[in-house]
C-alpha atoms as a PDB file:
ATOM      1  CA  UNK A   1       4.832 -14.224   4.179  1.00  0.00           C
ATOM      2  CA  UNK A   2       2.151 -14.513   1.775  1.00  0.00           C
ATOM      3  CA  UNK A   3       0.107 -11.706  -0.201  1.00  0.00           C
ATOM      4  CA  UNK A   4      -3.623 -12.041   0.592  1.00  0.00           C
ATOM      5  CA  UNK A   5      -5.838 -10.058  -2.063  1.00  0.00           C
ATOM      6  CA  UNK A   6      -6.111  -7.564   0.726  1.00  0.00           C
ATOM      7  CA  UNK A   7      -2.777  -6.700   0.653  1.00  0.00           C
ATOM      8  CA  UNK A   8      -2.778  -6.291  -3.253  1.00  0.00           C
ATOM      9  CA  UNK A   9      -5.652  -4.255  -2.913  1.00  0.00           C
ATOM     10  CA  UNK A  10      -4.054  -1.544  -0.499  1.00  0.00           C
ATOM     11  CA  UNK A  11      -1.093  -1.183  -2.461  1.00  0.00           C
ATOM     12  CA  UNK A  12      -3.283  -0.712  -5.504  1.00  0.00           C
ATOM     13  CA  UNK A  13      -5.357   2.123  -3.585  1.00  0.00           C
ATOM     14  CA  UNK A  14      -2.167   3.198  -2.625  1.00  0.00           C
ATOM     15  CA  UNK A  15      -0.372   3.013  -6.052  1.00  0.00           C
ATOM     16  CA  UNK A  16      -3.500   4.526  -8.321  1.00  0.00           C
ATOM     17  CA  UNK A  17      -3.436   7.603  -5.759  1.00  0.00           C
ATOM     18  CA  UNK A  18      -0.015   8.480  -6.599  1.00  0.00           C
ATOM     19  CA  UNK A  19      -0.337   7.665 -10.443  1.00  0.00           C
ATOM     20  CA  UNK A  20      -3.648  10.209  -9.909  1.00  0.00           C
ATOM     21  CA  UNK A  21      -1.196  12.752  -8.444  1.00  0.00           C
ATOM     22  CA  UNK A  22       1.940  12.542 -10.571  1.00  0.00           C
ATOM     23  CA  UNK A  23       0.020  11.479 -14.611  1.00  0.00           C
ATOM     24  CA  UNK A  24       0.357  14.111 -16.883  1.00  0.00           C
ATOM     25  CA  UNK A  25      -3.037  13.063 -18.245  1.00  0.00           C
ATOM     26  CA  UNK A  26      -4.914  12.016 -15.693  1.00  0.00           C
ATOM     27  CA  UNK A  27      -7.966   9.469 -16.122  1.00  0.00           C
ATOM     28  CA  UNK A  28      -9.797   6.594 -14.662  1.00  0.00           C
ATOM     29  CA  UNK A  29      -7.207   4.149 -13.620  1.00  0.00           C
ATOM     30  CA  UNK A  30      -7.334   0.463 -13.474  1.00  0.00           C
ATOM     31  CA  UNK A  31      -5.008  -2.412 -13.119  1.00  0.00           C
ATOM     32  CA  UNK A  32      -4.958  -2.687 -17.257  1.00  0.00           C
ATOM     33  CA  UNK A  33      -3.743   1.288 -17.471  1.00  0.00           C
ATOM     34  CA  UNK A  34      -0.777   1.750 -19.207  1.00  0.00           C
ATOM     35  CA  UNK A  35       1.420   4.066 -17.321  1.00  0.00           C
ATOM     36  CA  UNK A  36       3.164   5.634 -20.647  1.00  0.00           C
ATOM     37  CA  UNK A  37       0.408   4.983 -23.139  1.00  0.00           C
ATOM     38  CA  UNK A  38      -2.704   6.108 -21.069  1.00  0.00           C
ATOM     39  CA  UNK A  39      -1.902   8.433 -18.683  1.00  0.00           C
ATOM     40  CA  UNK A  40       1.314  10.223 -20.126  1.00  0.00           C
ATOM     41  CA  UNK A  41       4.300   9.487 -17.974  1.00  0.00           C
ATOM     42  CA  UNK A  42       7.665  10.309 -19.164  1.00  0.00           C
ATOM     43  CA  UNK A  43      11.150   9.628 -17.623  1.00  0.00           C
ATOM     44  CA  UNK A  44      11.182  12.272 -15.222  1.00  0.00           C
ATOM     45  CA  UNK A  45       7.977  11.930 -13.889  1.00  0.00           C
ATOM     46  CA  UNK A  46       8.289   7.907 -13.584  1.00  0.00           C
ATOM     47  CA  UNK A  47      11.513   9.223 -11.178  1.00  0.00           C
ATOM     48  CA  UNK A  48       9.005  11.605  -9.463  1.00  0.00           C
ATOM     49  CA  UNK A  49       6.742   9.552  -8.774  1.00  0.00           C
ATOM     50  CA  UNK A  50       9.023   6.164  -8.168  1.00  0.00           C
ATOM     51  CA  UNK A  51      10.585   8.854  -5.143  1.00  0.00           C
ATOM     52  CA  UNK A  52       6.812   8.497  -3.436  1.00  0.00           C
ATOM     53  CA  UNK A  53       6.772   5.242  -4.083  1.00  0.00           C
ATOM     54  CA  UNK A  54       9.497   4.186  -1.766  1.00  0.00           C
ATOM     55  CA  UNK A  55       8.638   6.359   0.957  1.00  0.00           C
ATOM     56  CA  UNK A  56       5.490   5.014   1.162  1.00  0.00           C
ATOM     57  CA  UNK A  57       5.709   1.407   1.110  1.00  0.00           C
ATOM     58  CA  UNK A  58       9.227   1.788   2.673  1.00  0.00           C
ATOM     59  CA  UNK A  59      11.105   0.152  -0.494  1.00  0.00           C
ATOM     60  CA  UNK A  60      13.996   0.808  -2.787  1.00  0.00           C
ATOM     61  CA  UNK A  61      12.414   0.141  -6.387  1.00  0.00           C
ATOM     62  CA  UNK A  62      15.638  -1.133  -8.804  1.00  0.00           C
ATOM     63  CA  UNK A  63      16.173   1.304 -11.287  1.00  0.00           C
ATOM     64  CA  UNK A  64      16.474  -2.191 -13.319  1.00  0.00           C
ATOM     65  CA  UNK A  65      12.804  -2.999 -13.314  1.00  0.00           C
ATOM     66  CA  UNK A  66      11.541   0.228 -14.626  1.00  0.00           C
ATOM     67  CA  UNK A  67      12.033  -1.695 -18.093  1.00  0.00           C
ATOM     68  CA  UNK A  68       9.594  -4.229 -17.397  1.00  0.00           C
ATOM     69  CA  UNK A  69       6.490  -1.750 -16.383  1.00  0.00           C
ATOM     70  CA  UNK A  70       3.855  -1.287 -18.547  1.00  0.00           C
ATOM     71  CA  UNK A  71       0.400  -1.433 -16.881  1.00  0.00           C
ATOM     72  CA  UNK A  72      -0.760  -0.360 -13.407  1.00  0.00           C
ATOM     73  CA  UNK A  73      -0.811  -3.938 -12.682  1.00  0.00           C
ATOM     74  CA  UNK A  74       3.123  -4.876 -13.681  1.00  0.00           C
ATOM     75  CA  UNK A  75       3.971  -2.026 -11.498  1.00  0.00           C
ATOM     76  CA  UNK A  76       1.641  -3.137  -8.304  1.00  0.00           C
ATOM     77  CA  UNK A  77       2.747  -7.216  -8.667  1.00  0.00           C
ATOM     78  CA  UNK A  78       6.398  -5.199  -8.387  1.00  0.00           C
ATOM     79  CA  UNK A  79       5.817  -3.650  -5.271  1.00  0.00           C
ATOM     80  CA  UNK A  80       4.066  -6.138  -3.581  1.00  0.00           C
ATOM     81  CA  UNK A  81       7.263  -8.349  -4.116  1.00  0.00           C
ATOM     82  CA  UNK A  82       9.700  -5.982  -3.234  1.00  0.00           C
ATOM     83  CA  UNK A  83       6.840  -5.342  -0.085  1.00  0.00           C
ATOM     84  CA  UNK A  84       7.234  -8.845   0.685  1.00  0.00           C
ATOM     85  CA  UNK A  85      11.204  -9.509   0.239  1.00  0.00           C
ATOM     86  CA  UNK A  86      11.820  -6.003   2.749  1.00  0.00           C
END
């Protein structure tokens, strides 16, 4: 199955609602946001939020990947693959 921009863009709406919810220092949020740098997220509210995460788009999120996040963007491309390989 292939991602249409659609797609991207729901899990985006989806994704910068919950970062809204869960940042420590919340602010306008686009797909170059940093997650740590920009909005304040620490361990513990990464795992917070990472627990919404997979009930909503019905996904388990490797621990493994958290590594690799940096902007909104890394972190919707991530779910949108793990969307596609369920």
């Amino acid at each position: 199955m292939i991602m249409t921009s659609t797609q991207y863009d729901d899990i985006f709406l989806k994704v910068t609602a919950l970062l809204q919810e869960y940042a420590p220092q919340p602010g306008p949020i686009d797909e170059d946001t940093e997650l740590i740098d920009d909005l304040g997220f620490d361990s513990l509210r990464v795992m917070e939020m990472l627990h919404d995460v997979e009930d909503v788009f019905d996904i388990t999120y490797p621990l493994n990947d958290l590594s690799d996040l940096r902007t909104v963007k890394d972190f919707v491309m991530q779910i949108q693959h793990l969307v596609r390989n369920n």
